[in-house]
PDB file of N, CA and C in Angstrom:
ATOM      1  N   UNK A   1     -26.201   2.786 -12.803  1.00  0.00           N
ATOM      2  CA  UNK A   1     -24.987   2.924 -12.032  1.00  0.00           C
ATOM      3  C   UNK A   1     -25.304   2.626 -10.571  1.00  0.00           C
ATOM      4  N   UNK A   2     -24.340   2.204  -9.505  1.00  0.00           N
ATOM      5  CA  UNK A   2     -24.799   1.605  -8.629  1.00  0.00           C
ATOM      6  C   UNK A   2     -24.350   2.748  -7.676  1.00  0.00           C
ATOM      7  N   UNK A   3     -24.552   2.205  -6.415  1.00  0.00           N
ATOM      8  CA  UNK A   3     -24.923   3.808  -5.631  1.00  0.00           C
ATOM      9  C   UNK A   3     -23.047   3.831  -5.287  1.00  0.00           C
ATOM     10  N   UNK A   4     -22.384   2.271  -5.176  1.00  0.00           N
ATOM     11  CA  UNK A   4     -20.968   2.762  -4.969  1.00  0.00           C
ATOM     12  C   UNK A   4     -20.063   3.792  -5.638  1.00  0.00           C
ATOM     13  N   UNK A   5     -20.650   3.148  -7.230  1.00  0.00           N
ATOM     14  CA  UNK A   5     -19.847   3.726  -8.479  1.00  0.00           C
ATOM     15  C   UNK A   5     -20.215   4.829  -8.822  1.00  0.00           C
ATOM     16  N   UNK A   6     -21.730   5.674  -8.126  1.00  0.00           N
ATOM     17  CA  UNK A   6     -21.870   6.983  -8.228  1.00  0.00           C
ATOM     18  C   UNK A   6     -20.729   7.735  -7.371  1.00  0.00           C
ATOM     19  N   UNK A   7     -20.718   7.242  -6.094  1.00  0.00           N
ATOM     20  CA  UNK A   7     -20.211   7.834  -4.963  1.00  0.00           C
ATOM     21  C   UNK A   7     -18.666   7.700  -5.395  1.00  0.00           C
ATOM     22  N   UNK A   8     -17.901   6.887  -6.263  1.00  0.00           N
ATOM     23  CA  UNK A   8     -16.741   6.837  -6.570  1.00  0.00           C
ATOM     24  C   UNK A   8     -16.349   7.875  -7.427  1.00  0.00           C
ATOM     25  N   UNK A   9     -17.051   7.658  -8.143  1.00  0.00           N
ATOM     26  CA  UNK A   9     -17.472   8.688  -9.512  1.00  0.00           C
ATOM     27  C   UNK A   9     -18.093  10.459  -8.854  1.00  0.00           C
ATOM     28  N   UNK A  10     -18.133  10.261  -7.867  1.00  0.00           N
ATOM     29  CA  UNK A  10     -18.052  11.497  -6.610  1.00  0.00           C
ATOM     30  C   UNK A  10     -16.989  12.454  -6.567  1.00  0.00           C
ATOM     31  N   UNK A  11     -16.695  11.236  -5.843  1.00  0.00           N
ATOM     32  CA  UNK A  11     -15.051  11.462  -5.009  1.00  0.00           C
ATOM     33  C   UNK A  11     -14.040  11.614  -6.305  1.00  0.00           C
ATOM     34  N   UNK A  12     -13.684  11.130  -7.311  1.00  0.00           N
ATOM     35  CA  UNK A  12     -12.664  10.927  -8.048  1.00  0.00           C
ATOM     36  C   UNK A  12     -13.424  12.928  -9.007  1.00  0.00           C
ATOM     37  N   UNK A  13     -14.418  13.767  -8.434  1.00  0.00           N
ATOM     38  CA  UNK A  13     -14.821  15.006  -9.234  1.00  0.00           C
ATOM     39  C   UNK A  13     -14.389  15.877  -8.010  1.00  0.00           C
ATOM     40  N   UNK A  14     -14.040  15.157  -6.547  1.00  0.00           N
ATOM     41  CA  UNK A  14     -13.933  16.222  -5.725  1.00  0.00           C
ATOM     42  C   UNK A  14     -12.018  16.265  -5.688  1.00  0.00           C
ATOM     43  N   UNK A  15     -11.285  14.589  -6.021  1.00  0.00           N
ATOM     44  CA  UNK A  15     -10.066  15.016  -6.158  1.00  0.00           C
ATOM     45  C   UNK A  15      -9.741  15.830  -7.733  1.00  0.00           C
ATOM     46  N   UNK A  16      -9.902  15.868  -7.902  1.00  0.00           N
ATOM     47  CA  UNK A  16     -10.233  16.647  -9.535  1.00  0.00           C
ATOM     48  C   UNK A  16      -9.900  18.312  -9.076  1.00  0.00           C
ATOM     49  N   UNK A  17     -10.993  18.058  -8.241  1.00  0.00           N
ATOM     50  CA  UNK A  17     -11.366  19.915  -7.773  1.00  0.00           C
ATOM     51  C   UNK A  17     -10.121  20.329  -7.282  1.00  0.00           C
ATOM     52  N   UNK A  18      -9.924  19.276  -6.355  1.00  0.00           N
ATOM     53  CA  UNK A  18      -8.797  19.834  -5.166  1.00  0.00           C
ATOM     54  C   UNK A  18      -7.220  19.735  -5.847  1.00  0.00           C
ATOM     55  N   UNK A  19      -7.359  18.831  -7.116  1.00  0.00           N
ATOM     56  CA  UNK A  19      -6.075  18.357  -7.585  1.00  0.00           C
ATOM     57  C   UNK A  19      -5.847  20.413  -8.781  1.00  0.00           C
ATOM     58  N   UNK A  20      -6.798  20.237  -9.115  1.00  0.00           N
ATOM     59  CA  UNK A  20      -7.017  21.903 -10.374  1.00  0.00           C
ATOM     60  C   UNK A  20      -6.309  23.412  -9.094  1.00  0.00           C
ATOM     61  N   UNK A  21      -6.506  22.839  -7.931  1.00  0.00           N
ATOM     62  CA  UNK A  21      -6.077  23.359  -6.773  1.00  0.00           C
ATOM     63  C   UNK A  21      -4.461  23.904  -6.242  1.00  0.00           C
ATOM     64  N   UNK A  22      -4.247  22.587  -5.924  1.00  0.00           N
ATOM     65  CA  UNK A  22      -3.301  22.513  -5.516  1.00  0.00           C
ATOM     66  C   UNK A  22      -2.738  20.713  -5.697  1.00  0.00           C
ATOM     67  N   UNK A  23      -1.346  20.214  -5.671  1.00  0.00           N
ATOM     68  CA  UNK A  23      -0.898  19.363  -5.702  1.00  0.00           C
ATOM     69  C   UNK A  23      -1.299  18.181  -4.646  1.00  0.00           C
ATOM     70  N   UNK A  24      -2.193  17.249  -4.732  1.00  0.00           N
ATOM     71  CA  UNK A  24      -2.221  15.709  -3.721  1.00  0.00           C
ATOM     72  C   UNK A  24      -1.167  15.334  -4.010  1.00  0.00           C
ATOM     73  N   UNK A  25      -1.078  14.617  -2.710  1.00  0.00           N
ATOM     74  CA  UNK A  25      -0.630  13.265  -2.578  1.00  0.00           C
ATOM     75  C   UNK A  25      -1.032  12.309  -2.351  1.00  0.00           C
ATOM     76  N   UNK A  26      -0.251  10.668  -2.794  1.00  0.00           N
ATOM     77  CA  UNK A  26      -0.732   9.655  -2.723  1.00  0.00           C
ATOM     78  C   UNK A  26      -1.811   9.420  -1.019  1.00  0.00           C
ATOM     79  N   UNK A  27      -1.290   9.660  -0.602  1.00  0.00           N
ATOM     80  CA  UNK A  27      -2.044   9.568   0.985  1.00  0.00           C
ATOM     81  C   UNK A  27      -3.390  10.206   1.102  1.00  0.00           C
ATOM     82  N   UNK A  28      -3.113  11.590   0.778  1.00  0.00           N
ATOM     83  CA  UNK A  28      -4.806  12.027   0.473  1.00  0.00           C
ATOM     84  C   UNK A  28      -5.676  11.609  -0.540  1.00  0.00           C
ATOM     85  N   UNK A  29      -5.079  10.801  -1.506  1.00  0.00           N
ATOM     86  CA  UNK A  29      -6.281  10.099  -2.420  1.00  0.00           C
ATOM     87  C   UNK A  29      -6.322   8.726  -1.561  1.00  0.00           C
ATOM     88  N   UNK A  30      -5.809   8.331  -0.292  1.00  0.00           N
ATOM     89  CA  UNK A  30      -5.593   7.072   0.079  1.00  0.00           C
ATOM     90  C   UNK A  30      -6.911   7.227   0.983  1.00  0.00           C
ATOM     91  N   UNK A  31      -7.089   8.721   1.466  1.00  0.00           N
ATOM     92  CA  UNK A  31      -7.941   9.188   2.577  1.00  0.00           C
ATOM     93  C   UNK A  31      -8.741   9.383   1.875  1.00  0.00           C
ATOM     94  N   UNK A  32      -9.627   9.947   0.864  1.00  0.00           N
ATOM     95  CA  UNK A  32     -10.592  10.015  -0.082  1.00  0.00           C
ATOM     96  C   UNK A  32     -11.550   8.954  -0.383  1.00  0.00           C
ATOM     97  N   UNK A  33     -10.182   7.716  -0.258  1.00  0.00           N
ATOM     98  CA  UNK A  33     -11.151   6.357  -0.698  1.00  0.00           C
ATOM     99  C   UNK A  33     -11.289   5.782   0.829  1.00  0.00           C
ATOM    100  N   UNK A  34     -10.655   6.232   1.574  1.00  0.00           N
ATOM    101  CA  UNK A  34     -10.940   5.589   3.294  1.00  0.00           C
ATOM    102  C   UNK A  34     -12.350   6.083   3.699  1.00  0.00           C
ATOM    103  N   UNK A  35     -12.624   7.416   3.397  1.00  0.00           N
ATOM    104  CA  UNK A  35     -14.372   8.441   3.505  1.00  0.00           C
ATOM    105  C   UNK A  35     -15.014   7.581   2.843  1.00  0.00           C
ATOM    106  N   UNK A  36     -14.286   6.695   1.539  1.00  0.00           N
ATOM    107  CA  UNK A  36     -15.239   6.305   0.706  1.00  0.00           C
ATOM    108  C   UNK A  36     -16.346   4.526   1.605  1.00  0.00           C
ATOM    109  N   UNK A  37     -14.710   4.245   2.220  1.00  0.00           N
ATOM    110  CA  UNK A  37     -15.097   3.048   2.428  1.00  0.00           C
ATOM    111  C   UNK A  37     -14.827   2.569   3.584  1.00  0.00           C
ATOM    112  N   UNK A  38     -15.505   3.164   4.645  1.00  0.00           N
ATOM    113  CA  UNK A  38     -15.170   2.932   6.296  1.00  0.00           C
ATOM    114  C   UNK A  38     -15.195   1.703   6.521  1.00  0.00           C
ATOM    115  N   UNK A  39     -14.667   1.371   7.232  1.00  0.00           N
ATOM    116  CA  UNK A  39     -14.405   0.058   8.065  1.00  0.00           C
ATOM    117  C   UNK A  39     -13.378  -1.024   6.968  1.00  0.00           C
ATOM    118  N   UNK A  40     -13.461  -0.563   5.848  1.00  0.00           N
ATOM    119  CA  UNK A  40     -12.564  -1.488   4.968  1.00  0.00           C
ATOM    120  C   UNK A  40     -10.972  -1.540   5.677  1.00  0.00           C
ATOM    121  N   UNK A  41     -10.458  -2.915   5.356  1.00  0.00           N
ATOM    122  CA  UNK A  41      -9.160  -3.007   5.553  1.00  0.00           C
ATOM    123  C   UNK A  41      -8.048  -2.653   4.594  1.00  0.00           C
ATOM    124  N   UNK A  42      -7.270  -2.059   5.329  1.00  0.00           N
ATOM    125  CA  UNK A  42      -5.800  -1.822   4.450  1.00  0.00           C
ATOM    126  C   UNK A  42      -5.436  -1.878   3.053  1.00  0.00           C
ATOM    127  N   UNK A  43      -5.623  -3.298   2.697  1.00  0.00           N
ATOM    128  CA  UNK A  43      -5.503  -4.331   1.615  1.00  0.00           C
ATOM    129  C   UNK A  43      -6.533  -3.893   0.580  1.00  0.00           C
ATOM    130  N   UNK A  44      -7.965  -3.510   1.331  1.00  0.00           N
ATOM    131  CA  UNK A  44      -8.877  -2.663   0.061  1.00  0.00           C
ATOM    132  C   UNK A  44      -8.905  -1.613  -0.493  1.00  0.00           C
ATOM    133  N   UNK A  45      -8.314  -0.876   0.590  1.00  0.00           N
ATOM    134  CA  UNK A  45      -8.243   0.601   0.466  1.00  0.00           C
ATOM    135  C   UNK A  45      -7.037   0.636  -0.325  1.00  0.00           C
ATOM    136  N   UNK A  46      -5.781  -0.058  -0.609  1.00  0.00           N
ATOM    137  CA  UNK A  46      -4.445  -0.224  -1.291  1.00  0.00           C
ATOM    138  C   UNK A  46      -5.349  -0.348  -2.977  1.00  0.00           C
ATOM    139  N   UNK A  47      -5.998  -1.728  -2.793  1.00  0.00           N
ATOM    140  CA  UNK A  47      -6.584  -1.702  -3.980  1.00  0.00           C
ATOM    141  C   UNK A  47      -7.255  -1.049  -4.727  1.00  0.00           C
ATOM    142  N   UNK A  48      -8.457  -0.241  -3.391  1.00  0.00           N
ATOM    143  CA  UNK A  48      -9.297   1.057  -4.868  1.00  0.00           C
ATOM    144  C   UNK A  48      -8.719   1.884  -4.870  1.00  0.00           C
ATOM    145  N   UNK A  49      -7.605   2.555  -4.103  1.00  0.00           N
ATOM    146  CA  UNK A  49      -6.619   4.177  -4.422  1.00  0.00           C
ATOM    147  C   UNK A  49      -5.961   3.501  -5.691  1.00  0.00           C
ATOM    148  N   UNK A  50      -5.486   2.267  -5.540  1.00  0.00           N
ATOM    149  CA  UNK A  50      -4.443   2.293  -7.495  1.00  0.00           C
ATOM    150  C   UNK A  50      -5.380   1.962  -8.050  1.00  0.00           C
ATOM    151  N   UNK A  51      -6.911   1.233  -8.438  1.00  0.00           N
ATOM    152  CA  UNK A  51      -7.742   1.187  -9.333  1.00  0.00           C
ATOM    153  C   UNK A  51      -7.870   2.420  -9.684  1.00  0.00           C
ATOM    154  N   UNK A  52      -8.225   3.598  -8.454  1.00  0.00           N
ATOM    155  CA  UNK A  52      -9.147   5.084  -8.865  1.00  0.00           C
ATOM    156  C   UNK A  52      -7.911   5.794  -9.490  1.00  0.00           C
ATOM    157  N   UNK A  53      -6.606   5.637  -8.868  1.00  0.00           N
ATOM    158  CA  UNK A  53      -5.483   6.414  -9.770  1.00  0.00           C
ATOM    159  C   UNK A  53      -5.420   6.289 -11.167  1.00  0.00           C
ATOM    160  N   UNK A  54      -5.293   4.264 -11.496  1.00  0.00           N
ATOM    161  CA  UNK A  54      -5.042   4.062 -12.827  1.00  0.00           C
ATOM    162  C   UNK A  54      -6.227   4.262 -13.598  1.00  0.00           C
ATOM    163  N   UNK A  55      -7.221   4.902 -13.409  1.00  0.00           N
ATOM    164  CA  UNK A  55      -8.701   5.382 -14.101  1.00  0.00           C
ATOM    165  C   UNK A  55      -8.059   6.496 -14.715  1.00  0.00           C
ATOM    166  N   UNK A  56      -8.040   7.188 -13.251  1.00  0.00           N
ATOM    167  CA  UNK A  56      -7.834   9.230 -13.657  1.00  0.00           C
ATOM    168  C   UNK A  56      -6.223   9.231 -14.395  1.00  0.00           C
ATOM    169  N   UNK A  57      -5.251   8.297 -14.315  1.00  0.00           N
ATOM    170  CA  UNK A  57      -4.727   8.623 -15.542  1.00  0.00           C
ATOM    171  C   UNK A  57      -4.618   7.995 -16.331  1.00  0.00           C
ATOM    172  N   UNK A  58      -5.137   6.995 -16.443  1.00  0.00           N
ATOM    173  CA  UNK A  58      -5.703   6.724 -17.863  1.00  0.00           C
ATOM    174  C   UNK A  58      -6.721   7.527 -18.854  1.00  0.00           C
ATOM    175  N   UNK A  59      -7.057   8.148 -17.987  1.00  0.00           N
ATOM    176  CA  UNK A  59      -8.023   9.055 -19.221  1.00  0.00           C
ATOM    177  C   UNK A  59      -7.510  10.603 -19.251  1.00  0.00           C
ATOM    178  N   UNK A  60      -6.146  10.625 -18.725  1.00  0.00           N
ATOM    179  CA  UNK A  60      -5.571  11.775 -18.899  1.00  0.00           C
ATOM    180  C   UNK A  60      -6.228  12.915 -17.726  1.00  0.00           C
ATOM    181  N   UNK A  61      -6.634  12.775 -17.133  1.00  0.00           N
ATOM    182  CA  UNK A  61      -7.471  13.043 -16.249  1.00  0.00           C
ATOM    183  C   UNK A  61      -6.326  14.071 -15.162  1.00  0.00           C
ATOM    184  N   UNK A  62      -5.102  13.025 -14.752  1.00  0.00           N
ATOM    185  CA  UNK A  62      -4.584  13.442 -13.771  1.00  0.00           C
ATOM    186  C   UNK A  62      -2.557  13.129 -14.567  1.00  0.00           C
ATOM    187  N   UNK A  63      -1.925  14.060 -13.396  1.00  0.00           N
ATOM    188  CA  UNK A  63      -0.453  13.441 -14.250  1.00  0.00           C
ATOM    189  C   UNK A  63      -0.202  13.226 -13.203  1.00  0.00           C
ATOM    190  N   UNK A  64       1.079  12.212 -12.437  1.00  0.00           N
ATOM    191  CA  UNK A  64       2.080  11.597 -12.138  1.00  0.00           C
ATOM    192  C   UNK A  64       2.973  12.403 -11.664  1.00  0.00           C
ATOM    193  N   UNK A  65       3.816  12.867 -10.892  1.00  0.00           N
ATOM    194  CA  UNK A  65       5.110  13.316 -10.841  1.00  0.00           C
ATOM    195  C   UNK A  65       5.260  13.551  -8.823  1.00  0.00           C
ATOM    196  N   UNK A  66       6.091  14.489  -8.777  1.00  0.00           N
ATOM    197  CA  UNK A  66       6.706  15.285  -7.468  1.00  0.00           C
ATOM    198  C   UNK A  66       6.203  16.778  -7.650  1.00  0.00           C
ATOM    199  N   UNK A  67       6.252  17.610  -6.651  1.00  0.00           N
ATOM    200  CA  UNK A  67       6.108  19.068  -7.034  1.00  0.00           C
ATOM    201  C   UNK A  67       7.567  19.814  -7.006  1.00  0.00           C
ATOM    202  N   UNK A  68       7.456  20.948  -7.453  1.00  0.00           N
ATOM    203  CA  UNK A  68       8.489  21.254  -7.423  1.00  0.00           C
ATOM    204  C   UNK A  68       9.250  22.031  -5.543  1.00  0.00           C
ATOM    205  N   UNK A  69      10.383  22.025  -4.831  1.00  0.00           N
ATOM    206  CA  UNK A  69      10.252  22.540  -3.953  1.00  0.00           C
ATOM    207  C   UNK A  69       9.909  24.048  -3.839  1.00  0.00           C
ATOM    208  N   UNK A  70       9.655  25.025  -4.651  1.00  0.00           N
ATOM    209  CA  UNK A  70       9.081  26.264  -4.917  1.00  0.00           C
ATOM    210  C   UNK A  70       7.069  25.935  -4.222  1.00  0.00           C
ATOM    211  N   UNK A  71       6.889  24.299  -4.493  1.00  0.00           N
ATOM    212  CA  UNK A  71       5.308  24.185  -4.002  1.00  0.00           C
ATOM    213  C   UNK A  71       4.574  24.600  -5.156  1.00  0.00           C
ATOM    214  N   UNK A  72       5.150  25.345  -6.426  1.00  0.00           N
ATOM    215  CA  UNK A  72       3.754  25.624  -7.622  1.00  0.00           C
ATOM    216  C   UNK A  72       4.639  24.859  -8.909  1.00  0.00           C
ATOM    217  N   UNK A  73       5.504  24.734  -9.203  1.00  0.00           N
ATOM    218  CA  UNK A  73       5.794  23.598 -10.574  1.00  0.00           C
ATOM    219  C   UNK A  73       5.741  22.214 -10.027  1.00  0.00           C
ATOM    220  N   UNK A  74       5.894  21.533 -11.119  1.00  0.00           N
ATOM    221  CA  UNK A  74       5.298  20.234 -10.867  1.00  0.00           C
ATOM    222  C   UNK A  74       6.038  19.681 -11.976  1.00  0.00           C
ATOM    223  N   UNK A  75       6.838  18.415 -11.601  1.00  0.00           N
ATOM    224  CA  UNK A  75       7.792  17.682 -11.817  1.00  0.00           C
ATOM    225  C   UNK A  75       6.909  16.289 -12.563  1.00  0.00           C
ATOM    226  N   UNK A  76       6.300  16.404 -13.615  1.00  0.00           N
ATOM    227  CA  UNK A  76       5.479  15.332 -14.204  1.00  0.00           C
ATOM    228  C   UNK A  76       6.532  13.938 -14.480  1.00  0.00           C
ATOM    229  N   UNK A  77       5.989  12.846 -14.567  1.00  0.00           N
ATOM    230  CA  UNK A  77       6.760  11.777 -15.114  1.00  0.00           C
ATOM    231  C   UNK A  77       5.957  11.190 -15.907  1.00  0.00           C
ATOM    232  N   UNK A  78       7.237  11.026 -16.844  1.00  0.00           N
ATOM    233  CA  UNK A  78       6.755  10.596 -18.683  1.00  0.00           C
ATOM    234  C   UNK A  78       6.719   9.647 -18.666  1.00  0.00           C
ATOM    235  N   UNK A  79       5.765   8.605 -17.652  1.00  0.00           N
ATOM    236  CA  UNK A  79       5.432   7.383 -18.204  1.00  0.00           C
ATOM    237  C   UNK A  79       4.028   7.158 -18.137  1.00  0.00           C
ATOM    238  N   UNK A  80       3.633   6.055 -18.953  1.00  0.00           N
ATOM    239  CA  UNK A  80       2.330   5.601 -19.108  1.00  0.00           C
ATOM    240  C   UNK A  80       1.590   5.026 -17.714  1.00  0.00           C
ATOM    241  N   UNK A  81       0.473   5.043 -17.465  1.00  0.00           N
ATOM    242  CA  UNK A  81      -0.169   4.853 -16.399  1.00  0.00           C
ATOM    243  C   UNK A  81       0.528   3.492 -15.799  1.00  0.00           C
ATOM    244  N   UNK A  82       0.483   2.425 -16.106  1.00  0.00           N
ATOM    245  CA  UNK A  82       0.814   1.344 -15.667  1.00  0.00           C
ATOM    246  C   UNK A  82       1.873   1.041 -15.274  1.00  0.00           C
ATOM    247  N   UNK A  83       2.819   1.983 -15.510  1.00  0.00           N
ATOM    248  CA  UNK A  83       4.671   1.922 -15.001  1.00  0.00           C
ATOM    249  C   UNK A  83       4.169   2.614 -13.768  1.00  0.00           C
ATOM    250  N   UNK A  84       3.338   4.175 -13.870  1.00  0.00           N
ATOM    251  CA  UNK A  84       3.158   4.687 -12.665  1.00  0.00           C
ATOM    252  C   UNK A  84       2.790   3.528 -11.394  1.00  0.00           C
ATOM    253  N   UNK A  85       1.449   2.935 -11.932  1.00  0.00           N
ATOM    254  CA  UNK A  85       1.193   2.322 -10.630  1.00  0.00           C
ATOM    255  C   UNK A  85       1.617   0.946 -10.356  1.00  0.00           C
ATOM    256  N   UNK A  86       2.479   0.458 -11.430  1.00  0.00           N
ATOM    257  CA  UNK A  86       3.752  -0.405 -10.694  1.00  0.00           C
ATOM    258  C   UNK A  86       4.942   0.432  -9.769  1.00  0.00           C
ATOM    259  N   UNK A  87       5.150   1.265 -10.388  1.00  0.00           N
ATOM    260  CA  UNK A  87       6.519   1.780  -9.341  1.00  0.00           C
ATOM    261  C   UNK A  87       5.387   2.105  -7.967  1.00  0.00           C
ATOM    262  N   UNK A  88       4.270   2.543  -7.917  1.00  0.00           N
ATOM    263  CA  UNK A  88       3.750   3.090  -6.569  1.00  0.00           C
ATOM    264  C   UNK A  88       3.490   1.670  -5.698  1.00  0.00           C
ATOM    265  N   UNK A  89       2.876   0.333  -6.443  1.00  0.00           N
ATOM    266  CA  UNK A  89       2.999  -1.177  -6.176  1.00  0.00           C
ATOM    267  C   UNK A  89       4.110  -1.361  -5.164  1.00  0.00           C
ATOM    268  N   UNK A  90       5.108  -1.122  -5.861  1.00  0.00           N
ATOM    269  CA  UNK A  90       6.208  -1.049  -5.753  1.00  0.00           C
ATOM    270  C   UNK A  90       6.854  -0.528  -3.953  1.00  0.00           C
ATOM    271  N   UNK A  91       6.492   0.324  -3.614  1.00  0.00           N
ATOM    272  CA  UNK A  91       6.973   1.318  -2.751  1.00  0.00           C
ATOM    273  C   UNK A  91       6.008   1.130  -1.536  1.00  0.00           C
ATOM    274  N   UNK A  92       4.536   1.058  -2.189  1.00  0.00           N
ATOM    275  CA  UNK A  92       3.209   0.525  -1.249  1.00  0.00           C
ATOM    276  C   UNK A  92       2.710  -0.744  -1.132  1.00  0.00           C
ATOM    277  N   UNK A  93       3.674  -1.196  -0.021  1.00  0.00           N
ATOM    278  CA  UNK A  93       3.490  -3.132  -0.152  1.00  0.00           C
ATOM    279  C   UNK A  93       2.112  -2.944   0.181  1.00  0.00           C
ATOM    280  N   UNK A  94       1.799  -4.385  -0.603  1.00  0.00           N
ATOM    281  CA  UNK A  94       0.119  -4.768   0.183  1.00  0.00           C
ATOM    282  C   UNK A  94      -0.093  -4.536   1.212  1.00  0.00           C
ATOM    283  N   UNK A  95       0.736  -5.619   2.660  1.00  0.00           N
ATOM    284  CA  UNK A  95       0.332  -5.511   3.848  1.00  0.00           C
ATOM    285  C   UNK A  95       0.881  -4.504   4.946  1.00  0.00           C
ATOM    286  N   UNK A  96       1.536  -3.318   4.141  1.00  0.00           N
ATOM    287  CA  UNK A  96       2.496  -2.489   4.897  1.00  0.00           C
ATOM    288  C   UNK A  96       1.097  -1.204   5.275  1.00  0.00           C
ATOM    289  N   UNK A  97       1.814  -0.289   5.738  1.00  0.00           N
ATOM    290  CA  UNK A  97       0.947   0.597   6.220  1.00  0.00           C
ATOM    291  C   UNK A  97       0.758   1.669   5.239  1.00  0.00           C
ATOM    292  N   UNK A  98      -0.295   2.238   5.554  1.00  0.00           N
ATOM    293  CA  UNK A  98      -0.501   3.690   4.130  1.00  0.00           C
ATOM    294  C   UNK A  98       0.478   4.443   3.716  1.00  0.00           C
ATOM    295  N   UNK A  99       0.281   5.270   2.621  1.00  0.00           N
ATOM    296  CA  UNK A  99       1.797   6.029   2.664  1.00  0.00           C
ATOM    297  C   UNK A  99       1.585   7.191   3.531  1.00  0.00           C
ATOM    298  N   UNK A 100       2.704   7.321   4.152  1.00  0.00           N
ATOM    299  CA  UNK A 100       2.536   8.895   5.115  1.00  0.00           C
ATOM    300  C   UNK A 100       2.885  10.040   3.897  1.00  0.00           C
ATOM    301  N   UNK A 101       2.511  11.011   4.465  1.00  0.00           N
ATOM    302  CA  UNK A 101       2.836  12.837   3.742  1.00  0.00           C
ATOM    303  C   UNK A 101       4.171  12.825   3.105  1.00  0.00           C
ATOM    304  N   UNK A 102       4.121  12.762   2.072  1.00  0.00           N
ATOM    305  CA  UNK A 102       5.444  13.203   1.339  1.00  0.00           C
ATOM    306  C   UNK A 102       6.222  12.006   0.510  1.00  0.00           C
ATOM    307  N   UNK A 103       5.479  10.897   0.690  1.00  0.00           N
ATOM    308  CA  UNK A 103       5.714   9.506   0.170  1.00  0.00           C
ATOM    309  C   UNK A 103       5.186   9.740  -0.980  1.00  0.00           C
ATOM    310  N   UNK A 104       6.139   8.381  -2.004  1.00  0.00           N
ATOM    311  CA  UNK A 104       5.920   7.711  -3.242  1.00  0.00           C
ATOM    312  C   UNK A 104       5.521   8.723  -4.396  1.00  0.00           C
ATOM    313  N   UNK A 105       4.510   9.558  -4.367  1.00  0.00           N
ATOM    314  CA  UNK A 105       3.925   9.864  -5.524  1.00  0.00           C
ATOM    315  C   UNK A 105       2.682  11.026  -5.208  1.00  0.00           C
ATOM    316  N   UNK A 106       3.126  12.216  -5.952  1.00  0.00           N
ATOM    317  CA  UNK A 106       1.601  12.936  -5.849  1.00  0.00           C
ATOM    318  C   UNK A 106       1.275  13.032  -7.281  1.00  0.00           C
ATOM    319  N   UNK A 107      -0.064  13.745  -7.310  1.00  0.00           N
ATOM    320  CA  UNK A 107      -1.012  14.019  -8.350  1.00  0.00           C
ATOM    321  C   UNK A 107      -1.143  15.359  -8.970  1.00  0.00           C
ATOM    322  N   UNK A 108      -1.755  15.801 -10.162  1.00  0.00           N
ATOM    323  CA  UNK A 108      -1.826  17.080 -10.142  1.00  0.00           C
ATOM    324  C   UNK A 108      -2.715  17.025 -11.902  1.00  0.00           C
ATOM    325  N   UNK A 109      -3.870  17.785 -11.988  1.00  0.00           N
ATOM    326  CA  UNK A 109      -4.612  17.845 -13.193  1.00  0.00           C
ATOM    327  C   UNK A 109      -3.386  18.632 -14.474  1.00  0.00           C
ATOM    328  N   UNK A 110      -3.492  18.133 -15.212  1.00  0.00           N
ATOM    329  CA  UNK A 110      -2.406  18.676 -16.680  1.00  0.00           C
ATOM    330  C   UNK A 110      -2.419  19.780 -16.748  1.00  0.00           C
ATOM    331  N   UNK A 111      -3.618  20.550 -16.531  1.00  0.00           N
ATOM    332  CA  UNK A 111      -3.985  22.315 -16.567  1.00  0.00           C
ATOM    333  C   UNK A 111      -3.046  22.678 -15.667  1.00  0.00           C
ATOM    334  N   UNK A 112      -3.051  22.644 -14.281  1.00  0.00           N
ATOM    335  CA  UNK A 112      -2.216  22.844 -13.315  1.00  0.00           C
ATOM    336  C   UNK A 112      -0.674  22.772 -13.141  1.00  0.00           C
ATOM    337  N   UNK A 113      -0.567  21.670 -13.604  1.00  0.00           N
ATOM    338  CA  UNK A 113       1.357  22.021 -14.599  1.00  0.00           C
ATOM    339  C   UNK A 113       1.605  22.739 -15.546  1.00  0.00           C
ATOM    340  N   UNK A 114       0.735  22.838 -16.292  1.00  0.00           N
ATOM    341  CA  UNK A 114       1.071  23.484 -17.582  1.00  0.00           C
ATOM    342  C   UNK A 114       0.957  25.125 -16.898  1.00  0.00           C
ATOM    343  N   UNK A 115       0.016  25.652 -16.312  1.00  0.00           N
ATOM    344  CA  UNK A 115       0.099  26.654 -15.413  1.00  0.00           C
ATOM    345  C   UNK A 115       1.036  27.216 -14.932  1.00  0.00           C
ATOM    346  N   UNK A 116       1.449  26.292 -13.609  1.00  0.00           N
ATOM    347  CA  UNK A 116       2.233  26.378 -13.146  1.00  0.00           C
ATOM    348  C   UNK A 116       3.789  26.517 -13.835  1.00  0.00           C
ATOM    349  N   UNK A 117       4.036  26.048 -15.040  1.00  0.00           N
ATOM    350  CA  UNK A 117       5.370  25.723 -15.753  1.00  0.00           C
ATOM    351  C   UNK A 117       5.339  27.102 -16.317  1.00  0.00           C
ATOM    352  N   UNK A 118       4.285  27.802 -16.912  1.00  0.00           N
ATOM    353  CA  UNK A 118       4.075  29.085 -17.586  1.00  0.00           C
ATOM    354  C   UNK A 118       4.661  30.053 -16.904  1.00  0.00           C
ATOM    355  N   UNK A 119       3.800  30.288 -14.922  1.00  0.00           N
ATOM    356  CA  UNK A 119       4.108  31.322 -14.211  1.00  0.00           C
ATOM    357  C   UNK A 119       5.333  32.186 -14.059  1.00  0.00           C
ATOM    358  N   UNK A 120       5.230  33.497 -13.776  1.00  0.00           N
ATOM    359  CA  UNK A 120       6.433  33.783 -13.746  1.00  0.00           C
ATOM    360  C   UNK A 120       7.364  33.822 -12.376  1.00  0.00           C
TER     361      UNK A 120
END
């Protein structure tokens, strides 16, 4: 494994941590891969946040949705990875700027909804 794909393979155990946590957003996994990859431009950093997204949910890893405004349910969306990161494509032009706080799309580990959906 190469020392990037360790260090990716890092980062994608520390949003994990923080996602079992509390709810990300697209922007803080945008900042995750910016630590990852200083000095990169815009256009790369666009590219490895939807590569590292469409990983972690593809392997079920992570779900898709909004939170709820309460801040602990979580509003999952029932689609397959690849609708997700077309609609986020979608919203996050290539040459436009990152998403700010509260944009497009957050994250959240399956344990953590299901949790959260339980609470009383």
């Amino acid at each position: 494994m190469t020392s990037e794909m360790a260090n990716m393979e890092s980062m994608k155990r520390d949003l994990l941590t923080e996602m079992a946590d509390d709810h990300v957003g697209l922007w803080t996994v945008r900042g995750y891969v910016g630590d990852e990859m200083p000095g990169a431009d815009e256009a790369a950093l666009r590219k490895k946040t939807l590569d590292v997204l469409y990983d972690m949910l593809r392997s079920g890893a992570i779900e898709a949705g909004f939170p709820d405004s309460n801040g602990r349910d979580f509003h999952r969306w029932p689609f397959a990875p690849e609708v997700v990161i077309d609609y986020i494509k979608a919203r996050w032009k290539p040459h436009g700027p990152p998403p700010k706080p509260g944009e497009i799309a957050w994250f959240t580990t399956p344990t953590r909804a299901f949790q959260a959906a339980r609470s009383p």
